[in-house]
N, C-alpha and C. Protein backbone atom coordinates (compact mmCIF):
# COMPACT_ATOMS: atom_id res chain seq x y z
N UNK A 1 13.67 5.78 6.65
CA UNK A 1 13.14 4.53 7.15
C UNK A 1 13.79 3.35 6.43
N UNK A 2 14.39 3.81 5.14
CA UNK A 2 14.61 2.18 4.16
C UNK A 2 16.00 2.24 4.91
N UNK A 3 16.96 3.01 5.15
CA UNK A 3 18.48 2.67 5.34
C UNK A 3 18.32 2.64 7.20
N UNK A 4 17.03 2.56 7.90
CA UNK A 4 17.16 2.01 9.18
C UNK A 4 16.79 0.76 8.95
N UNK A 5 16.33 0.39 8.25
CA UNK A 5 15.30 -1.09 7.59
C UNK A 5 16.91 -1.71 7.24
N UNK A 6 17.48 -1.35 6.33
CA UNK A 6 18.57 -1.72 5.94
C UNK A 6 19.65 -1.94 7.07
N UNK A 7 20.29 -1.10 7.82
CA UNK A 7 21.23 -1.05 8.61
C UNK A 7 20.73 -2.39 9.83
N UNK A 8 19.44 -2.65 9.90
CA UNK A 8 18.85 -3.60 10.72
C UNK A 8 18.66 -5.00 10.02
N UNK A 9 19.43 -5.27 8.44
CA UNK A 9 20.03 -6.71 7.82
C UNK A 9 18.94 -6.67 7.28
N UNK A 10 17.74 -5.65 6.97
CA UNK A 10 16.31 -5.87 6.06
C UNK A 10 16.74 -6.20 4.30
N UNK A 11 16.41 -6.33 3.69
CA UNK A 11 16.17 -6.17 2.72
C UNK A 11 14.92 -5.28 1.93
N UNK A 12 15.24 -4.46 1.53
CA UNK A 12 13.85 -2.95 1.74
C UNK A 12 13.92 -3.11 0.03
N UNK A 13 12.26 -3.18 -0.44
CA UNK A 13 12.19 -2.80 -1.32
C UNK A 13 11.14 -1.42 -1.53
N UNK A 14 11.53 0.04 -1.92
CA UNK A 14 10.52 0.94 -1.82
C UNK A 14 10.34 1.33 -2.75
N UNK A 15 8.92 1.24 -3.22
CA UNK A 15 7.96 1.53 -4.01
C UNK A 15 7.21 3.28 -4.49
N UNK A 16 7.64 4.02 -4.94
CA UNK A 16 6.99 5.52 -4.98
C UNK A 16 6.55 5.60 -5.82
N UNK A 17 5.24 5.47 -5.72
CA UNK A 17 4.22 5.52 -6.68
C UNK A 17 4.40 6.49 -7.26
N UNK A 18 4.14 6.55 -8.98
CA UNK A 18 3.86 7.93 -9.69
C UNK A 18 2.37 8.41 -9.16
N UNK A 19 1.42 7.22 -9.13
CA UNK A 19 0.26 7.90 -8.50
C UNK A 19 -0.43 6.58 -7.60
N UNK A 20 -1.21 7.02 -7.42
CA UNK A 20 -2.20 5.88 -6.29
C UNK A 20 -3.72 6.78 -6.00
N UNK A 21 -4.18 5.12 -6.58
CA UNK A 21 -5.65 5.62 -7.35
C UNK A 21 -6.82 4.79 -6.22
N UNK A 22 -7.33 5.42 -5.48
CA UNK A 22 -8.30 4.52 -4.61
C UNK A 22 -9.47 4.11 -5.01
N UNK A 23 -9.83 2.64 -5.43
CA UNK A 23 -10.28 1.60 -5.79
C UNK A 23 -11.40 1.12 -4.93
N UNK A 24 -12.61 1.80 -5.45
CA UNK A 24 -14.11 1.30 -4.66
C UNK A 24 -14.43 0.36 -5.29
N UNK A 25 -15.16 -0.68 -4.31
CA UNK A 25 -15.35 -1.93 -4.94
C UNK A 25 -16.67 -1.79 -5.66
N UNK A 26 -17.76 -0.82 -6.04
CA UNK A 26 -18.44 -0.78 -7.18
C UNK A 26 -17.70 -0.74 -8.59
N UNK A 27 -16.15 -0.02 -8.31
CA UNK A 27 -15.13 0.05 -9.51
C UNK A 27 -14.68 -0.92 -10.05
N UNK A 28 -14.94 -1.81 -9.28
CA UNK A 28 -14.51 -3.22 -9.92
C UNK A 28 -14.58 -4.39 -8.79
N UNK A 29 -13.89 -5.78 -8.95
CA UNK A 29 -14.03 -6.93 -8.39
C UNK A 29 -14.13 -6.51 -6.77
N UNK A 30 -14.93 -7.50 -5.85
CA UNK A 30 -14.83 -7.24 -4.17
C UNK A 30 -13.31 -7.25 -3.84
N UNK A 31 -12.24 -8.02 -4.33
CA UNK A 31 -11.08 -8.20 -4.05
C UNK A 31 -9.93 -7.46 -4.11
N UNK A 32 -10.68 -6.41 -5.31
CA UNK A 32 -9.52 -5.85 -5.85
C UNK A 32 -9.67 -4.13 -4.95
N UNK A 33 -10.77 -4.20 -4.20
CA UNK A 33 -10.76 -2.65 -3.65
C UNK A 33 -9.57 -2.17 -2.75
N UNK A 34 -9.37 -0.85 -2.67
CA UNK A 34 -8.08 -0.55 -2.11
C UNK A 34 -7.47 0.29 -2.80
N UNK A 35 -6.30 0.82 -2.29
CA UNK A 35 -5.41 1.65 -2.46
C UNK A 35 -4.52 1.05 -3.27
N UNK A 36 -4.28 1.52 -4.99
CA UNK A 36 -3.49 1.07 -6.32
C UNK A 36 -2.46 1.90 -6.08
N UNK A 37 -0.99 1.46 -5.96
CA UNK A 37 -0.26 2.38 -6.27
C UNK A 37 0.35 1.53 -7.79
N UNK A 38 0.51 3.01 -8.35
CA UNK A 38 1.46 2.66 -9.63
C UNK A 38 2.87 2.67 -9.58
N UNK A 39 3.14 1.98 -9.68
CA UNK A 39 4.68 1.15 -9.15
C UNK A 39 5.74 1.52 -10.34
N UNK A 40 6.42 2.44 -10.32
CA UNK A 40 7.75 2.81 -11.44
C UNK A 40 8.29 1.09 -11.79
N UNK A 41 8.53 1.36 -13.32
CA UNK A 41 9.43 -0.01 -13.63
C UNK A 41 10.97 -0.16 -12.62
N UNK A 42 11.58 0.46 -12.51
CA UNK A 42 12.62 0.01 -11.36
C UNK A 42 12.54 -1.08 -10.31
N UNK A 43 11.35 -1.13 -9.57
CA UNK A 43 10.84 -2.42 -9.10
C UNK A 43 10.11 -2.95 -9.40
N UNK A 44 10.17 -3.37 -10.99
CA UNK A 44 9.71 -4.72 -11.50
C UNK A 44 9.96 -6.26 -11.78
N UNK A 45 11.42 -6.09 -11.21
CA UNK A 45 12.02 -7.22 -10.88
C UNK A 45 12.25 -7.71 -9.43
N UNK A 46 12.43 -6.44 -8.97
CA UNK A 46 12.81 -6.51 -7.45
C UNK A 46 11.78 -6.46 -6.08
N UNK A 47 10.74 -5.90 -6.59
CA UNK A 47 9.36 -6.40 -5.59
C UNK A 47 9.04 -7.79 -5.78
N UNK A 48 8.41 -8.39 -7.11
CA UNK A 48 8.58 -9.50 -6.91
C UNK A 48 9.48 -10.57 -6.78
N UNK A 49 10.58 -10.78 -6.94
CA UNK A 49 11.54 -11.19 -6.03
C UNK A 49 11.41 -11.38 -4.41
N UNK A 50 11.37 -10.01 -4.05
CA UNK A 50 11.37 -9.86 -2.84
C UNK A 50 9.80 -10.50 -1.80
N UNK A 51 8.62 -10.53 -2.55
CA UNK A 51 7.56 -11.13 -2.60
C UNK A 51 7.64 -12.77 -1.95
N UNK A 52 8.23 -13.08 -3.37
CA UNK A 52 8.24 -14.70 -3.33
C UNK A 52 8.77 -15.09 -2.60
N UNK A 53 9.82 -14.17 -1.28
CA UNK A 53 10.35 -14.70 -0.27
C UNK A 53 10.17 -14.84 1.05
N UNK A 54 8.81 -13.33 1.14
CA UNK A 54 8.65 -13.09 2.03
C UNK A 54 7.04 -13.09 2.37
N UNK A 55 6.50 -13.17 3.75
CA UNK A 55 5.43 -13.02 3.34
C UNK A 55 4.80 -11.74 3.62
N UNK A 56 5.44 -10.78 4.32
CA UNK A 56 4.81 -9.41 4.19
C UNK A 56 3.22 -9.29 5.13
N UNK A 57 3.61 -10.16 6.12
CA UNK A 57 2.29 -10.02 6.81
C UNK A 57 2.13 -9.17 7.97
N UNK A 58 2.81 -8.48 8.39
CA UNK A 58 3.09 -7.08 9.47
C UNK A 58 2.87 -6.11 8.91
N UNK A 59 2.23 -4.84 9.03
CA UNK A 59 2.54 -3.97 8.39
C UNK A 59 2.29 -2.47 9.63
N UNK A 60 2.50 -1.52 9.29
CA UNK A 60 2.84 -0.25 9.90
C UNK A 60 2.15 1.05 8.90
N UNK A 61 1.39 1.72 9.57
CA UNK A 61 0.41 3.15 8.17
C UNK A 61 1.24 4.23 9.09
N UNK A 62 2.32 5.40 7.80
CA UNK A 62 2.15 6.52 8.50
C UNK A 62 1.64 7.63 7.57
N UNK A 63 0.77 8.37 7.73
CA UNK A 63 0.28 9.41 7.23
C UNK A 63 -0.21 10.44 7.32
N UNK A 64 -0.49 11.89 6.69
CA UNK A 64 -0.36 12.74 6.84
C UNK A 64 -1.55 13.68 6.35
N UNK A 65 -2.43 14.35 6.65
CA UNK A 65 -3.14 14.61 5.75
C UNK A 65 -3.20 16.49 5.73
N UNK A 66 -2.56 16.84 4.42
CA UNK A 66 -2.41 18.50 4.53
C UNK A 66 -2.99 18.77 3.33
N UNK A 67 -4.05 19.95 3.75
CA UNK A 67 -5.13 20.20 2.55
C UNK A 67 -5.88 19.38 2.45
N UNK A 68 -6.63 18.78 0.95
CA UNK A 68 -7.36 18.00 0.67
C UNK A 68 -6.36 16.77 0.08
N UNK A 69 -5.04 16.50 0.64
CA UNK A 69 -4.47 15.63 0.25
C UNK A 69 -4.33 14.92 0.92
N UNK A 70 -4.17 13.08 1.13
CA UNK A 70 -3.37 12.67 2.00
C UNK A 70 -2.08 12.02 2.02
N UNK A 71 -1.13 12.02 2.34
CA UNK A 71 0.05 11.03 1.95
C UNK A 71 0.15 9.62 2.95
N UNK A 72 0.78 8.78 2.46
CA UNK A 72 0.53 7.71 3.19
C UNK A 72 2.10 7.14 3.36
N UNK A 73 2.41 6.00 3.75
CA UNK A 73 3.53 5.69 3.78
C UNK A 73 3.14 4.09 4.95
N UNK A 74 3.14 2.82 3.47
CA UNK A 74 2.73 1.60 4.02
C UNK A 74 4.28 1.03 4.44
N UNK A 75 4.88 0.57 5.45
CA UNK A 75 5.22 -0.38 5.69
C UNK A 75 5.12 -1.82 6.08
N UNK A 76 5.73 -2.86 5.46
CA UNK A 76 4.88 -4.55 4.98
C UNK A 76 6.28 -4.74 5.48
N UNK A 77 6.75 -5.88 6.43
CA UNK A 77 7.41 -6.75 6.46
C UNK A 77 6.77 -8.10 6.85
N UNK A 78 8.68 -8.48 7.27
CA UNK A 78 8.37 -10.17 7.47
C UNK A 78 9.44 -10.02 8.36
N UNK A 79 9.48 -10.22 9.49
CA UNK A 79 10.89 -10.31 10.52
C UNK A 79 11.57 -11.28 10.43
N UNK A 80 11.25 -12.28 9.67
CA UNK A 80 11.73 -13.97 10.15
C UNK A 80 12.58 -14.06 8.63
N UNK A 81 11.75 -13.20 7.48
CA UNK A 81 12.66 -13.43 6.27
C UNK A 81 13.65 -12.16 6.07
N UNK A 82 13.90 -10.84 7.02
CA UNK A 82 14.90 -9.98 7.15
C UNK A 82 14.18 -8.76 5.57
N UNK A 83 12.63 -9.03 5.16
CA UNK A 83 12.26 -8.41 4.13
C UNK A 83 11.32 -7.43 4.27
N UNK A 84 11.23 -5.99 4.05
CA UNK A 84 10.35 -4.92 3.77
C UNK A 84 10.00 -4.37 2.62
N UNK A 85 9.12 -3.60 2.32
CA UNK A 85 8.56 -3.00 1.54
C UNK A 85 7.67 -1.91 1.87
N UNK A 86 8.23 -0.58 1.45
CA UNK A 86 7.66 0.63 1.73
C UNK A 86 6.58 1.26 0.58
N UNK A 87 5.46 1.11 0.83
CA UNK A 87 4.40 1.77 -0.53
C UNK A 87 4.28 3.18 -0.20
N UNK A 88 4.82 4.46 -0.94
CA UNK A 88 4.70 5.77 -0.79
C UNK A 88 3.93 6.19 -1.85
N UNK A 89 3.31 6.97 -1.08
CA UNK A 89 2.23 8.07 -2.27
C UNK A 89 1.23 8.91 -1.42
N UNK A 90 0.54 9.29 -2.38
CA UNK A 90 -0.53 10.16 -1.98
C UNK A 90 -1.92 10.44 -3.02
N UNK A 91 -2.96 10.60 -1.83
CA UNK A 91 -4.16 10.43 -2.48
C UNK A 91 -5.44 11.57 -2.33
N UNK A 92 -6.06 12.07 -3.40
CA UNK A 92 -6.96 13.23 -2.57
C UNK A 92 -7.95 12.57 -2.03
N UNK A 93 -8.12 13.24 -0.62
CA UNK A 93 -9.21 12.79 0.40
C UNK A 93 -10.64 12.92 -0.60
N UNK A 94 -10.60 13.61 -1.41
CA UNK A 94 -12.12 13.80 -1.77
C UNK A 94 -12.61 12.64 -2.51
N UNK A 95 -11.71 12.18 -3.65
CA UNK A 95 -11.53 11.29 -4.40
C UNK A 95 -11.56 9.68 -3.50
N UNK A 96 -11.22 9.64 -2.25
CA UNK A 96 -11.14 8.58 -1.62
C UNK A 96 -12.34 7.98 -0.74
N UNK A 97 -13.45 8.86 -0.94
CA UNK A 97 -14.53 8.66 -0.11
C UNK A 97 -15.58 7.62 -0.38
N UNK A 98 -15.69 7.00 -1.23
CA UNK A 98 -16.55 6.02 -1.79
C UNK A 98 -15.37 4.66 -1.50
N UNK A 99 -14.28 4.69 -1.12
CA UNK A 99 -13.38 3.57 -0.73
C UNK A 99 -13.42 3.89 1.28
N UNK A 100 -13.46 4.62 1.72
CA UNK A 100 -13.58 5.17 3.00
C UNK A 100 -14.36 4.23 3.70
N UNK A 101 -15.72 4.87 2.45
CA UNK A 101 -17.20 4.49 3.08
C UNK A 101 -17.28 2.72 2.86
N UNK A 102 -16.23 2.03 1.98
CA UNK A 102 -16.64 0.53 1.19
C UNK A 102 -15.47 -0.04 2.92
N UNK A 103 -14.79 0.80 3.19
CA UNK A 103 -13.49 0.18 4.24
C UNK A 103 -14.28 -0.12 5.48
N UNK A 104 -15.01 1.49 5.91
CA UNK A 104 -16.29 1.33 7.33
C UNK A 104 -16.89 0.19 7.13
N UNK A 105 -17.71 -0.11 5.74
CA UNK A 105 -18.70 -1.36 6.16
C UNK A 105 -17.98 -2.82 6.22
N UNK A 106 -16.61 -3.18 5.54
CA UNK A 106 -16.15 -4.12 5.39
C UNK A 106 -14.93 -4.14 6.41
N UNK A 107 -14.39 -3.21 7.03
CA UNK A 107 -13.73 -3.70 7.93
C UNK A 107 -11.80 -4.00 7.40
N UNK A 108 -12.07 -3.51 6.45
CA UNK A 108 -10.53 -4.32 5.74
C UNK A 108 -10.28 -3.09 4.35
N UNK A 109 -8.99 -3.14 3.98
CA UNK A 109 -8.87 -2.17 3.05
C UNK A 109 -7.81 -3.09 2.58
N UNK A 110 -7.38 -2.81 1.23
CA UNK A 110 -6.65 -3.73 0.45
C UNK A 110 -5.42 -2.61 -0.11
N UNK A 111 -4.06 -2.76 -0.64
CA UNK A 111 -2.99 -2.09 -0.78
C UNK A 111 -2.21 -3.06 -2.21
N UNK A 112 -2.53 -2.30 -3.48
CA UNK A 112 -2.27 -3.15 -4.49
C UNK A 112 -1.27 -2.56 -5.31
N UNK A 113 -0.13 -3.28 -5.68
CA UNK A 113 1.10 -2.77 -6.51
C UNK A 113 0.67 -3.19 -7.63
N UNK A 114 0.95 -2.01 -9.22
CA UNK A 114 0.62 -2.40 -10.22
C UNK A 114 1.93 -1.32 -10.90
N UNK A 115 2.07 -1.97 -12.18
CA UNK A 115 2.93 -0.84 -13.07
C UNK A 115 1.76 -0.18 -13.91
N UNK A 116 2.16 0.56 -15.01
CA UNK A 116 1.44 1.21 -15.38
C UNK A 116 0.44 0.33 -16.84
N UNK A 117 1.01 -0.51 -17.25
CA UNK A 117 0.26 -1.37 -18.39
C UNK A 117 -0.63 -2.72 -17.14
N UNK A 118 -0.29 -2.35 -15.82
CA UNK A 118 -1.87 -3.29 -15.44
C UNK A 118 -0.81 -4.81 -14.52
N UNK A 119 0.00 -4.95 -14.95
CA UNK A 119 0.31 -5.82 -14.46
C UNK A 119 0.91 -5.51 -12.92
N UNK A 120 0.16 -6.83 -11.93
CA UNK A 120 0.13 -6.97 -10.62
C UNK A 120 1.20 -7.11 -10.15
N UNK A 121 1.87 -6.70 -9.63
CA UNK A 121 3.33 -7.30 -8.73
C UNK A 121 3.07 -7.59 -6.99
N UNK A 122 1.57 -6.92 -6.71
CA UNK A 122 1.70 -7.34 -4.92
C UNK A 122 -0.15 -6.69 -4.47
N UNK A 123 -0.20 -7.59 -3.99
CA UNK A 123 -1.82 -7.35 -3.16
C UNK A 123 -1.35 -7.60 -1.58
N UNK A 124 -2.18 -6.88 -0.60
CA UNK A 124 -1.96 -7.25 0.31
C UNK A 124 -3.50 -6.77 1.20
N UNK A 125 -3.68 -7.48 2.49
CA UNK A 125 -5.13 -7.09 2.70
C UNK A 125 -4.69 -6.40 4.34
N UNK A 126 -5.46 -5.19 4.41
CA UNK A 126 -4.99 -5.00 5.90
C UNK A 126 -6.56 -5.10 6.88
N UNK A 127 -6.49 -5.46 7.85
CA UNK A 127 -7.72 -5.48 8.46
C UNK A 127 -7.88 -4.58 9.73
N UNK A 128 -7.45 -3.15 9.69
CA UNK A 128 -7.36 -1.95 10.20
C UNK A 128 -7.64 -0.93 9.03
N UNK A 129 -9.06 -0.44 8.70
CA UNK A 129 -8.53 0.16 7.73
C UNK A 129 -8.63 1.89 8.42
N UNK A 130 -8.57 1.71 9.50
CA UNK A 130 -8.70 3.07 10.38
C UNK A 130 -7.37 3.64 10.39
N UNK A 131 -6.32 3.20 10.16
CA UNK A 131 -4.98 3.13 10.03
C UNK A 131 -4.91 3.92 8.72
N UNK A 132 -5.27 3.90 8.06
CA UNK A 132 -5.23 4.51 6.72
C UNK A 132 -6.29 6.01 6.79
N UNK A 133 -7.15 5.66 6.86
CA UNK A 133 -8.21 6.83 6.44
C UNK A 133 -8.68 7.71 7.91
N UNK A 134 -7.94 8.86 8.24
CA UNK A 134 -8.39 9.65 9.35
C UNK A 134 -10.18 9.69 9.70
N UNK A 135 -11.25 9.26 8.72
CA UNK A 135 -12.02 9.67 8.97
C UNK A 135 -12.95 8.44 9.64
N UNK A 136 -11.88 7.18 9.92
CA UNK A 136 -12.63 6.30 10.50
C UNK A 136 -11.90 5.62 11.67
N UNK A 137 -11.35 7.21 12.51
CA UNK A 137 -11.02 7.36 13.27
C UNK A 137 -12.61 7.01 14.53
C-alpha cells in the first residue's frame, strides 16, 4: 500500500507499532480514548514533519480478525497535500472490549501515535468507529 501511495506522488509515512494498547476512557482523559500505537523511534522526526503539513483528515480501516487477535491497518491522508500515513498493528479482541463498549456509546474512536517514553507525535478522531471493531458491526 505505501509504494502505491508513493508511486501516486504521496508522501507515506508508516508507522508499525511495536504494540497498540486500547485506551478506555475510564483509563484516562475523555480525549485521549482509543487505539495507542507505540510508534518505533524511526518516525520521530518524520511523522511529525509530515503532520505539520498535512491534515490527515480522510482515512480508510483495513482489518482482520484471526483468533482472539485483531490486526488493523489505519490509513490517514490528505489528497490536496500529496500526504499519508499508515498506523499498523494489532490488538487482542478481549483486551479491547471496555474501548468497544466506550466507541458504541460515543460514536467516535480516537487513533493515537506515541513513542515509548509517552511522547505524542499524532491524535486523530474517527467518527466510524464500526470501521474498526467487528463487533459494532
Amino acid at each position: 500500500m505505501a509504494d502505491r501511495l508513493r508511486s501516486g506522488g504521496y508522501d507515506v509515512v508508516t508507522v508499525r507499532a511495536g504494540h497498540v494498547a486500547p485506551l478506555a476512557p475510564a483509563e484516562g482523559d475523555d480525549d485521549r480514548f482509543g487505539l495507542v500505537y507505540v510508534a518505533p523511534d524511526s518516525v520521530a522526526e518524520s511523522l511529525p514533519a509530515l503532520v505539520e503539513r498535512a491534515d490527515l483528515d480522510e482515512y480508510e480501516v483495513f482489518r482482520r480478525a484471526v483468533g482472539g487477535d485483531l490486526f488493523v491497518l489505519v490509513r490517514l491522508t490528505d489528497a490536496d497535500a500529496r500526504a499519508a500515513v499508515l498506523l499498523v498493528g494489532a490488538v487482542t479482541r478481549a483486551s479491547a472490549e471496555p474501548l468497544v463498549d466506550a466507541a458504541r456509546q460515543r460514536g467516535v474512536v480516537h487513533s493515537h501515535v506515541e513513542l515509548l517514553d509517552g511522547t505524542r507525535l499524532l491524535s486523530v478522531r474517527h467518527d466510524d468507529p464500526a470501521a474498526f471493531f467487528p463487533a459494532l458491526e
